[in-house]
Protein backbone atom coordinates (compact mmCIF):
# COMPACT_ATOMS: atom_id res chain seq x y z
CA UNK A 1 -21.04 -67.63 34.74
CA UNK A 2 -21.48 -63.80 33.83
CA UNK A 3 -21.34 -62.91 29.83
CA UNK A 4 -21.64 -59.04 28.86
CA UNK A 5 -25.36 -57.99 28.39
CA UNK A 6 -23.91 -57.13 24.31
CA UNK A 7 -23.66 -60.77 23.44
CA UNK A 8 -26.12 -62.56 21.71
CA UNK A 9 -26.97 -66.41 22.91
CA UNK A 10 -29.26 -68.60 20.93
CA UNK A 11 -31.41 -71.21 23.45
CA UNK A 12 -31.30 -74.55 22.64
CA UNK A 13 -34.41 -77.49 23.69
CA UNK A 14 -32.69 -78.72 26.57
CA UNK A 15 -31.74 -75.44 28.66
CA UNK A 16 -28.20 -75.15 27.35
CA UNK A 17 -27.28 -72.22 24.88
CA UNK A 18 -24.60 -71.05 22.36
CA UNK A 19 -22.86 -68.26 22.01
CA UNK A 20 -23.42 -66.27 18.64
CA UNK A 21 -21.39 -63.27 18.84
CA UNK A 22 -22.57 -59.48 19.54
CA UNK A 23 -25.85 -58.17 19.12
CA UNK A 24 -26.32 -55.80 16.43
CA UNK A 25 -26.44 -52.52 19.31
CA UNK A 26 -23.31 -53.24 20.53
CA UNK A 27 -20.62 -51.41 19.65
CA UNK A 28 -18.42 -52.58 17.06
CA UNK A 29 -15.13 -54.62 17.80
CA UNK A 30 -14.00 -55.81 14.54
CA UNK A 31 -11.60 -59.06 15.41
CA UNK A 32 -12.16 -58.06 18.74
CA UNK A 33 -10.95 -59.81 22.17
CA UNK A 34 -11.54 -57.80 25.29
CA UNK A 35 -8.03 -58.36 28.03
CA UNK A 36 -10.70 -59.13 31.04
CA UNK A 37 -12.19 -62.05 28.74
CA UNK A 38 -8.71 -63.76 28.40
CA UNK A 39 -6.79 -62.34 31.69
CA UNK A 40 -7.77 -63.67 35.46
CA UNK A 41 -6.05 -60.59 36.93
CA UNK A 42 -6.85 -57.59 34.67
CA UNK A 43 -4.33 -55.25 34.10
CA UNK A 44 -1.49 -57.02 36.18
CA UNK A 45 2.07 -56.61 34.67
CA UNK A 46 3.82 -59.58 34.77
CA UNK A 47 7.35 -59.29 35.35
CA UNK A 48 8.43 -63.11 34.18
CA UNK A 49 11.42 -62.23 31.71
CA UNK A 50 10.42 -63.65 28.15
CA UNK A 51 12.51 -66.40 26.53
CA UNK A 52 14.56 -65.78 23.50
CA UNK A 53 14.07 -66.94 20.57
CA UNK A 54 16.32 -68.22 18.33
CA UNK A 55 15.80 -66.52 14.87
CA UNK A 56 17.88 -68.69 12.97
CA UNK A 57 16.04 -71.51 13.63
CA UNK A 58 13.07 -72.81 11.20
CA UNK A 59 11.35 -75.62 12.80
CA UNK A 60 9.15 -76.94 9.12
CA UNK A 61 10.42 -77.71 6.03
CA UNK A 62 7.05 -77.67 3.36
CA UNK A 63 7.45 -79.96 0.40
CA UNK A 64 5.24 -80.20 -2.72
CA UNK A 65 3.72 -83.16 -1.63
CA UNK A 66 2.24 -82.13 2.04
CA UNK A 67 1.37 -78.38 0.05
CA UNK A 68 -1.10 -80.51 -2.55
CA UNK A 69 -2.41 -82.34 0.33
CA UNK A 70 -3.42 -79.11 2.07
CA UNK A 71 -4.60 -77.71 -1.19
CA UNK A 72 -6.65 -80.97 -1.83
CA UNK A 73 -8.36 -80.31 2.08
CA UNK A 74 -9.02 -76.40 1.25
CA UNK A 75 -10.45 -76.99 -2.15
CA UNK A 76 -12.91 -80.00 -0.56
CA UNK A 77 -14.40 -77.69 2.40
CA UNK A 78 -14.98 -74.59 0.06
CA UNK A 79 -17.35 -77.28 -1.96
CA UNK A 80 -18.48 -78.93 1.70
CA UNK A 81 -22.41 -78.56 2.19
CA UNK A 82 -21.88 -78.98 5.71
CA UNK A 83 -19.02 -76.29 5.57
CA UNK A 84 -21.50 -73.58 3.98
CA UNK A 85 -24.29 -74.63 6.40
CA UNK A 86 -21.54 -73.43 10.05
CA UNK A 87 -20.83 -70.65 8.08
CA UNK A 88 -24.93 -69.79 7.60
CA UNK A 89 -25.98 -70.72 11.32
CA UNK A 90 -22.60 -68.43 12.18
CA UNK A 91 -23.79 -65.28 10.11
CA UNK A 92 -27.58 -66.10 9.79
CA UNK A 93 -28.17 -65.04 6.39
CA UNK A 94 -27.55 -66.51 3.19
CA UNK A 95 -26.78 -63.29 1.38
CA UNK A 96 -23.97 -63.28 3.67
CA UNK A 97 -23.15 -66.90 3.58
CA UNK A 98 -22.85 -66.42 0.06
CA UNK A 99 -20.15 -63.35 -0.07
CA UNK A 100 -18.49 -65.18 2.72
CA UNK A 101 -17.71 -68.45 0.49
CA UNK A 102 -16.75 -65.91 -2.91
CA UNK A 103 -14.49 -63.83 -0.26
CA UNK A 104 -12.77 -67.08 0.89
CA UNK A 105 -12.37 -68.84 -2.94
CA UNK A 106 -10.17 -65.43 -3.68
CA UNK A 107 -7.83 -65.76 -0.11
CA UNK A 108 -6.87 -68.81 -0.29
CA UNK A 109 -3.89 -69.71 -2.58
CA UNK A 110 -4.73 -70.23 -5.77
CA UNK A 111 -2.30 -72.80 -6.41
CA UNK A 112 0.34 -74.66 -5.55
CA UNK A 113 3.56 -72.60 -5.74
CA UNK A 114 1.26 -70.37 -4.03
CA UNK A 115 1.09 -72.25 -0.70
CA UNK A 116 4.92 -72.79 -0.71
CA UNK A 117 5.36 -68.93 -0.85
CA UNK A 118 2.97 -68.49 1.56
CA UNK A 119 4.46 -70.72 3.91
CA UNK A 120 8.01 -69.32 3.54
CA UNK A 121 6.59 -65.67 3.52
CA UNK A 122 5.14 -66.86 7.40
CA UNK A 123 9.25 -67.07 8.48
CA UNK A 124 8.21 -69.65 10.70
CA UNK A 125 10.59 -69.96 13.99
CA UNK A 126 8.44 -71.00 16.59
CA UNK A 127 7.05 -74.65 16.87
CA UNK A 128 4.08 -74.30 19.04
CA UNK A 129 1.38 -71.58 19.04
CA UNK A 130 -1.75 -70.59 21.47
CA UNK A 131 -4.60 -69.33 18.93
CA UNK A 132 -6.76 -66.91 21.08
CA UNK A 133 -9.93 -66.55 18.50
CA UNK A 134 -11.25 -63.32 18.44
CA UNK A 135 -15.39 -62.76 20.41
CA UNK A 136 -16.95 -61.58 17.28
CA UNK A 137 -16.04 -64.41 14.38
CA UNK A 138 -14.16 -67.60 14.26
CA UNK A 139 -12.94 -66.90 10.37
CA UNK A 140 -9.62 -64.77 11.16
CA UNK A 141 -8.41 -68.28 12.41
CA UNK A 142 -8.60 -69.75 8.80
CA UNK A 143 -5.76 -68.29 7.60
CA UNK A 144 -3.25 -68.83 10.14
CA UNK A 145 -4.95 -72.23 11.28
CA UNK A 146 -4.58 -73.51 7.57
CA UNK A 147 -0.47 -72.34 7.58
CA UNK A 148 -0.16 -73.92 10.55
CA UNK A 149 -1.24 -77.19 8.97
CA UNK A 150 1.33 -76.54 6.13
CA UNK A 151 4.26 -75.73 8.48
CA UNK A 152 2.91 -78.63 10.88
CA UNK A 153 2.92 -76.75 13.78
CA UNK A 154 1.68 -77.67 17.11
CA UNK A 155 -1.05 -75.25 17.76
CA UNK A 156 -3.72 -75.05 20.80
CA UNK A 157 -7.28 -73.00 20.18
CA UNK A 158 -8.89 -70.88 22.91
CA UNK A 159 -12.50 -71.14 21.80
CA UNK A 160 -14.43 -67.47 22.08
CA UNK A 161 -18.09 -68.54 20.59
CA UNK A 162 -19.93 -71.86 19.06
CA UNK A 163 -16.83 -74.21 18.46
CA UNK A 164 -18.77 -76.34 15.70
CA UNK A 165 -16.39 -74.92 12.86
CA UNK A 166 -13.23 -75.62 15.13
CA UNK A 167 -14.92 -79.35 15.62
CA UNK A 168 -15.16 -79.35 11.74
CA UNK A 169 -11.83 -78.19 10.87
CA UNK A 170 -10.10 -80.77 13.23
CA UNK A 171 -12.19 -83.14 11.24
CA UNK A 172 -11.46 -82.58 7.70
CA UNK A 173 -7.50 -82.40 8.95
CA UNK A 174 -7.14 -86.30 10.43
CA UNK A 175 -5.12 -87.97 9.16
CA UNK A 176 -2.64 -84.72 7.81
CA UNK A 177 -2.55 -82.24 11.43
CA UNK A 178 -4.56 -81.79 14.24
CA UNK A 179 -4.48 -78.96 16.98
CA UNK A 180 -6.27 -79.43 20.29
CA UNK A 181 -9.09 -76.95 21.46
CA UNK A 182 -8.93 -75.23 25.25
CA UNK A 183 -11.88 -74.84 26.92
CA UNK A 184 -13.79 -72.01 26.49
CA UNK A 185 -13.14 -70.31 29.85
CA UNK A 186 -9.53 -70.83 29.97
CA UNK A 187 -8.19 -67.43 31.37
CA UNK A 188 -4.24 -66.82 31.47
CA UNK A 189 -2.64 -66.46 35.26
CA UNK A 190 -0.59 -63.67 35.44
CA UNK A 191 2.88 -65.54 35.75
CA UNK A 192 1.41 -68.94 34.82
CA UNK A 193 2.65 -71.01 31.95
CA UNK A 194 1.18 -70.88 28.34
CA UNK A 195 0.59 -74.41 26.90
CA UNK A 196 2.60 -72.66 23.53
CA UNK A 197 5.74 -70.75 23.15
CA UNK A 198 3.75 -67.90 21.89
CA UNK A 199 0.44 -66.63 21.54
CA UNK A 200 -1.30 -65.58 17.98
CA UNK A 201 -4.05 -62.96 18.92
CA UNK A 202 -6.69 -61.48 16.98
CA UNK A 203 -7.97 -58.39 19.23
CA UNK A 204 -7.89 -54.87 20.37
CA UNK A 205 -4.15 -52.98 20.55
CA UNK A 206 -5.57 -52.57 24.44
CA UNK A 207 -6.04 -56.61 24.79
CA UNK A 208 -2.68 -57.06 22.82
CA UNK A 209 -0.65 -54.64 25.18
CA UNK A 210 -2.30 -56.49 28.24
CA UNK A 211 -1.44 -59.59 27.06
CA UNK A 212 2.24 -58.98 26.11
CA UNK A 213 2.64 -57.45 30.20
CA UNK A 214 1.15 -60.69 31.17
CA UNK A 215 2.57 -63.79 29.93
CA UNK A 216 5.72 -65.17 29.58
CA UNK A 217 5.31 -66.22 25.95
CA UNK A 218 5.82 -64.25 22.69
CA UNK A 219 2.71 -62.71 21.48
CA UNK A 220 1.91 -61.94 18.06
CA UNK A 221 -0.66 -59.70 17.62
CA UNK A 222 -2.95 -58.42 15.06
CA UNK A 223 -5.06 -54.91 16.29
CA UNK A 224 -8.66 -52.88 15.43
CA UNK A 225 -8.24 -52.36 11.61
CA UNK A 226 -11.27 -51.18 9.56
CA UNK A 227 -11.39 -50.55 5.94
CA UNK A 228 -12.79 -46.94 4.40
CA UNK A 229 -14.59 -47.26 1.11
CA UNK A 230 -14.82 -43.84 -1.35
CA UNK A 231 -17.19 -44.47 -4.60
CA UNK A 232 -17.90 -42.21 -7.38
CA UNK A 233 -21.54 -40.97 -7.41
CA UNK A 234 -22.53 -43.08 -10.28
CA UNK A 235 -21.88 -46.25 -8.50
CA UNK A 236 -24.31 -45.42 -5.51
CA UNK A 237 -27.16 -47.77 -6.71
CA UNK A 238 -24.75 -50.77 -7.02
CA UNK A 239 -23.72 -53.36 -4.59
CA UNK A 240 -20.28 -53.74 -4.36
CA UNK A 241 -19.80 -51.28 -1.22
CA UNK A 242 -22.44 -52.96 0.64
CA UNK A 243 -20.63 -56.18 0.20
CA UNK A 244 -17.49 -54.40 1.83
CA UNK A 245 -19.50 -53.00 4.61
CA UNK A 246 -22.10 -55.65 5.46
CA UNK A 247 -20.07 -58.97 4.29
CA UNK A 248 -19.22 -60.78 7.87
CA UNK A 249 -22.22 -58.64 9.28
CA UNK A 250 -19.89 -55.37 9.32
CA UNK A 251 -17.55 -57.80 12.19
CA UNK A 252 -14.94 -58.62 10.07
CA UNK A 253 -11.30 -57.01 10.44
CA UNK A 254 -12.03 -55.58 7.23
CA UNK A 255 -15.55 -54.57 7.35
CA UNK A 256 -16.37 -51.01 5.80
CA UNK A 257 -17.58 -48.72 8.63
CA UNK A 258 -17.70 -45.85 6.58
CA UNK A 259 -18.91 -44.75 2.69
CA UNK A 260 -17.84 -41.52 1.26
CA UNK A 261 -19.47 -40.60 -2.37
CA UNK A 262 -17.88 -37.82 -4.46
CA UNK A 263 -18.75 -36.48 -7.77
CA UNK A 264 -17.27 -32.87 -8.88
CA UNK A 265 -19.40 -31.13 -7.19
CA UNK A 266 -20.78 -32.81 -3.64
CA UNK A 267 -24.17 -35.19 -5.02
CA UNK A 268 -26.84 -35.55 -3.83
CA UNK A 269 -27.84 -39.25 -2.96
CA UNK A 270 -30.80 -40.84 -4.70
CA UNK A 271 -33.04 -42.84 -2.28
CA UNK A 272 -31.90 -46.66 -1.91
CA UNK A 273 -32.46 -49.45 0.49
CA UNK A 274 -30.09 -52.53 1.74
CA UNK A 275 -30.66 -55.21 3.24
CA UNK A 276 -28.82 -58.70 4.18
CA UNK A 277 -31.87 -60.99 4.73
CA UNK A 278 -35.04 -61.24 7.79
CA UNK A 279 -33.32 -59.61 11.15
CA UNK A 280 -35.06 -60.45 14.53
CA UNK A 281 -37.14 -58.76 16.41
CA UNK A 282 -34.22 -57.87 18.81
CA UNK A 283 -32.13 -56.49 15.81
CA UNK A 284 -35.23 -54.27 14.82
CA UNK A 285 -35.01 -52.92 18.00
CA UNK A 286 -31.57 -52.18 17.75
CA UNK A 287 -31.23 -51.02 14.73
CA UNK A 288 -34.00 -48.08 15.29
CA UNK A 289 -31.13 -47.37 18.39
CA UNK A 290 -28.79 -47.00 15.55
CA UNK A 291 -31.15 -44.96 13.37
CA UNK A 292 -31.45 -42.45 16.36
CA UNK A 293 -27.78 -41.98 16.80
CA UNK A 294 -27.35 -41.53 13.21
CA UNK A 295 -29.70 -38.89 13.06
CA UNK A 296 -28.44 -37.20 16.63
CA UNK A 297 -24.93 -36.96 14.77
CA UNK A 298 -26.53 -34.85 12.02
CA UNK A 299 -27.09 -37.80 9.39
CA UNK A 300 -30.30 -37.45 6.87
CA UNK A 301 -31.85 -40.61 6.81
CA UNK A 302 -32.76 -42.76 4.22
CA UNK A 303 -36.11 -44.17 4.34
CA UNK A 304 -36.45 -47.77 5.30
CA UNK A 305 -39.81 -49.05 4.16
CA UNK A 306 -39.21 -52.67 5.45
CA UNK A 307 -37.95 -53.33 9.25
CA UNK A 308 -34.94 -55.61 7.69
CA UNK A 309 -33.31 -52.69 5.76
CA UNK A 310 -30.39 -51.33 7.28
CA UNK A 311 -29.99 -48.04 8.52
CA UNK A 312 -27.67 -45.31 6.21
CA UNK A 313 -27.58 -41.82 6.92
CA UNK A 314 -25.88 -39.04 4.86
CA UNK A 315 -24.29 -35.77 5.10
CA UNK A 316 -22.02 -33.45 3.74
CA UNK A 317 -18.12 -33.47 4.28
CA UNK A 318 -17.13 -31.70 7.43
CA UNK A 319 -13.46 -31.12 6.74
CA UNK A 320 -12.66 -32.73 9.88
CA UNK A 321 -8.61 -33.31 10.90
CA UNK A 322 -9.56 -36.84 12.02
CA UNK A 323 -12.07 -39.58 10.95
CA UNK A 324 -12.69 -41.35 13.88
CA UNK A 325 -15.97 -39.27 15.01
CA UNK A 326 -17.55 -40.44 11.47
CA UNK A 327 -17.09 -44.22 11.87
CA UNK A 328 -20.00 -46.49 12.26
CA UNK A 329 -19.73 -47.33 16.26
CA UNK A 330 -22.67 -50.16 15.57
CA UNK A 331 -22.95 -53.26 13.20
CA UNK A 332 -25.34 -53.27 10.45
CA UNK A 333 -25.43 -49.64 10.15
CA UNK A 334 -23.05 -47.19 7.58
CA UNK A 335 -22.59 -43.37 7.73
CA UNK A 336 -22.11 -41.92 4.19
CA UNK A 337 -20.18 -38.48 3.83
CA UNK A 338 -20.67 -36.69 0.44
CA UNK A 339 -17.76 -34.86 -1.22
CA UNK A 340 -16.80 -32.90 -3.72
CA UNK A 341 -13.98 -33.75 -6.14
CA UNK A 342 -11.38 -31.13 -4.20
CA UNK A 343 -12.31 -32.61 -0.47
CA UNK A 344 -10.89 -35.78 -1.85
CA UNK A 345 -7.07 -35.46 -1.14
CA UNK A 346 -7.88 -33.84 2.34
CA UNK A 347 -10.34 -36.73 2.90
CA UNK A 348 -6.96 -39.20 2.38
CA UNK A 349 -4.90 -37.03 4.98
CA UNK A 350 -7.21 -37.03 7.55
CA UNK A 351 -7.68 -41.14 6.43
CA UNK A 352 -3.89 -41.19 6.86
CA UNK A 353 -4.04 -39.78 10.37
CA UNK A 354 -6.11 -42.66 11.81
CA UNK A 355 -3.79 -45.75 12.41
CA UNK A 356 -7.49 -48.48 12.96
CA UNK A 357 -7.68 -47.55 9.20
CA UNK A 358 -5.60 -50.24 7.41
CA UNK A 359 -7.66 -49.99 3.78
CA UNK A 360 -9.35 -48.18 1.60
CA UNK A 361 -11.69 -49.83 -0.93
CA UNK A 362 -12.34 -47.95 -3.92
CA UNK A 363 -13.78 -47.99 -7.10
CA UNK A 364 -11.66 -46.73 -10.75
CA UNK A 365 -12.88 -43.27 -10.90
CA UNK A 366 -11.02 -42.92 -7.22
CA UNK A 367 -8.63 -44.97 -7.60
CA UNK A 368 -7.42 -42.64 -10.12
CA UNK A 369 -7.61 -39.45 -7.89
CA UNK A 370 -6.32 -41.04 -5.15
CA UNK A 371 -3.81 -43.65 -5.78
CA UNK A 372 -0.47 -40.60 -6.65
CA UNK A 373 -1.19 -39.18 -3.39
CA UNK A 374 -1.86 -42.21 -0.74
CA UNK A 375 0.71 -44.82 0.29
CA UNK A 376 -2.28 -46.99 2.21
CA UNK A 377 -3.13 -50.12 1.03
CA UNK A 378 -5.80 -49.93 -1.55
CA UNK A 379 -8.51 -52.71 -3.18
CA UNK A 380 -10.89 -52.90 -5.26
CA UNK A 381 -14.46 -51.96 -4.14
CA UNK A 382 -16.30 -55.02 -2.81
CA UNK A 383 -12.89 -57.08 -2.01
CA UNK A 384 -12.24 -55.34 1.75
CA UNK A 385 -12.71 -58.87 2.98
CA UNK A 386 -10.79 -60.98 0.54
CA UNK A 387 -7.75 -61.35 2.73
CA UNK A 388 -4.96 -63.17 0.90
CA UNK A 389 -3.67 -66.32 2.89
CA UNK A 390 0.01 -65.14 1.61
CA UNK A 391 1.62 -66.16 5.04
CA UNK A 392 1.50 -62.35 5.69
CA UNK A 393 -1.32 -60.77 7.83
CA UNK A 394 -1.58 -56.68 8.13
CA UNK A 395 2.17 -56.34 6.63
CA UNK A 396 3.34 -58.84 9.23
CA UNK A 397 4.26 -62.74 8.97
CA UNK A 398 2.01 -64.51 10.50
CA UNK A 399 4.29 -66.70 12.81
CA UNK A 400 6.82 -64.08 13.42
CA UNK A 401 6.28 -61.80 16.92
CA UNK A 402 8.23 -58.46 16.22
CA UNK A 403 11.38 -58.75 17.98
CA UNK A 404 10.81 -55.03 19.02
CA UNK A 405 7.92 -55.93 21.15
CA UNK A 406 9.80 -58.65 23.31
């Protein structure tokens, strides 16, 4: 069975291995899904005329009772040992284990009038759902895995890495839900039956568009985001923008892949280091491939004095009309623009011209500047991956394909 040279495989004692996402010199994918990884005819149109749904019809009714015993499950596996230790051998670092756990104690609802809203806000009308989980992370499927349990939904997983944390979420739900688990090289035949009447997809706008051609079944899909963060010079040396860039290991749909730092004048950057913990000897490697292409686009480097420190290059504002040629293409590395004070609202428009760019994360002193002058979503610097589980996902409910892409 051939797997992309990009993805990273741990061996285990007796020959077998797991999957464990993309290397580090891989391009970046955020909650990415490629279509040849879930179609076994790329690019075929399928022609099979879609059912209709019925939008009048809501298939759970939530009551206080089954909302406290989801609570009671979410509020046990945030305190679960054995939950933190899948989430360590997923990321591989405990720095990152750590912001993982504080990002998830902020999604989730934080009580229960806050699950019932969340439910309703998911306008529910479909009763069974294929989960396709995206190659790089098997988090996104928290959310919508944990309203699924609430609106008791029948709900099928197609595996993309390890499955240990889909193992451990079927366990801590017996007894409330369950949801059954495909295996890992299911593919979908163009024309052939989905075991769901639609599909909930965390991948590219490319894999999306494939899949809609190809299957007979609704598909609800959520695209490449990426948040932008913008600091004030005087909050370089802190930590709260490495948390939004390097939280997830820069995979997540809302991982920072670029830093801009203004001041009145454009700064200039004191010397710093980051790191998220030891890297391999593989990542070293890759990550010097990272250094090289930051400093081929024009990027000063910043000295790294240890192997494990990440790569961050800086330069000056370029006035560009678009953005995308400045984000990071690589995980575990961030390009920082400096700006001046009047680059900042021509910084937004160009921001605002880029639809991968759901969110910018930003400290007060830009939140200030910017905030009368942007309609994008904004949050605070070093909450890009605190993702509300509000039933709503990327201004969309989560159960509810746009009728407008039947």
């Amino acid at each position: 069975m051939p797997f992309r040279t990009e993805d990273r495989a741990q061996l285990r004692s007796d020959g077998a291995f797991q999957l464990k996402g993309r290397v580090a010199f891989s391009p970046l994918k955020g909650c990415s899904m490629l279509a040849e990884d879930l179609l076994k005819t790329p690019g075929h149109r399928g022609n099979a005329e879609k059912p209709k749904a019925n939008n009048d019809i809501k298939f759970a009714t939530v009551d206080r009772e089954r909302a406290q015993k989801i609570d009671s499950i979410t509020r046990a596996m945030l305190e679960d040992p054995k939950f933190h230790s899948l989430i360590r051998d997923s990321l591989g670092h405990e720095k990152t284990t750590n912001w993982c756990l504080n990002d998830l104690r902020q999604s989730v609802p934080q009580s229960i009038d806050a699950w019932l809203s969340a439910a309703e806000a998911s306008a529910n009308r479909i009763d069974s759902w294929l989960f396709i989980a995206p190659r790089t992370h098997d988090f996104a499927l928290l959310h919508p895995l944990f309203l699924a349990a609430m609106l008791d939904l029948k709900v099928s997983v197609r595996p993309a890495m390890d499955q240990a944390l889909l193992h451990y979420w079927q366990e801590i739900f017996k007894g409330t839900w369950s949801f059954d688990i495909l295996d890992g090289g299911w593919r979908l035949a163009p024309g052939a039956d989905v075991p769901a009447k639609a599909l909930l997809v965390y991948g590219s706008d490319e894999t999306i568009a494939e899949l809609r051609a190809a299957s007979n079944a609704e598909v609800q899909g959520f695209g490449s985001w990426v948040t932008v963060s913008m600091i004030h010079a005087k909050n370089w040396t802190k930590d709260a923008w490495v948390k939004d860039a390097f939280s997830l290991n820069q995979q997540g749909c809302m991982s920072s892949r670029l830093l801009f730092v203004w001041d009145e004048e454009t700064p200039e950057l004191s010397s710093r280091t980051v790191s998220i913990g030891p890297l391999s000897h593989g990542d070293h490697l890759h990550l010097a491939h990272s250094e090289l292409d930051l400093a081929l686009e024009g990027y000063e480097l910043l000295p790294r004095p240890n192997l494990d420190d990440l790569p961050l290059g800086h330069r000056p504002w370029p006035g560009l009309e678009g953005i995308q040629t400045l984000l990071s293409s690589r995980p575990l590395t961030l390009p920082v623009i400096r700006a001046s004070r009047a680059d900042l609202i021509d910084i937004v428009r160009a921001i605002e011209r880029d639809p991968s760019i759901m969110l910018l994360s930003l400290d007060a002193e830009t939140k200030a500047v910017i905030q009368p002058h942007s309609e994008l979503m904004i949050c605070e610097v070093g909450n890009a991956n605190v993702a509300g589980w509000t039933g709503i996902h990327g201004g969309k409910p989560l159960f509810l394909p746009d009728p407008k892409l039947k």
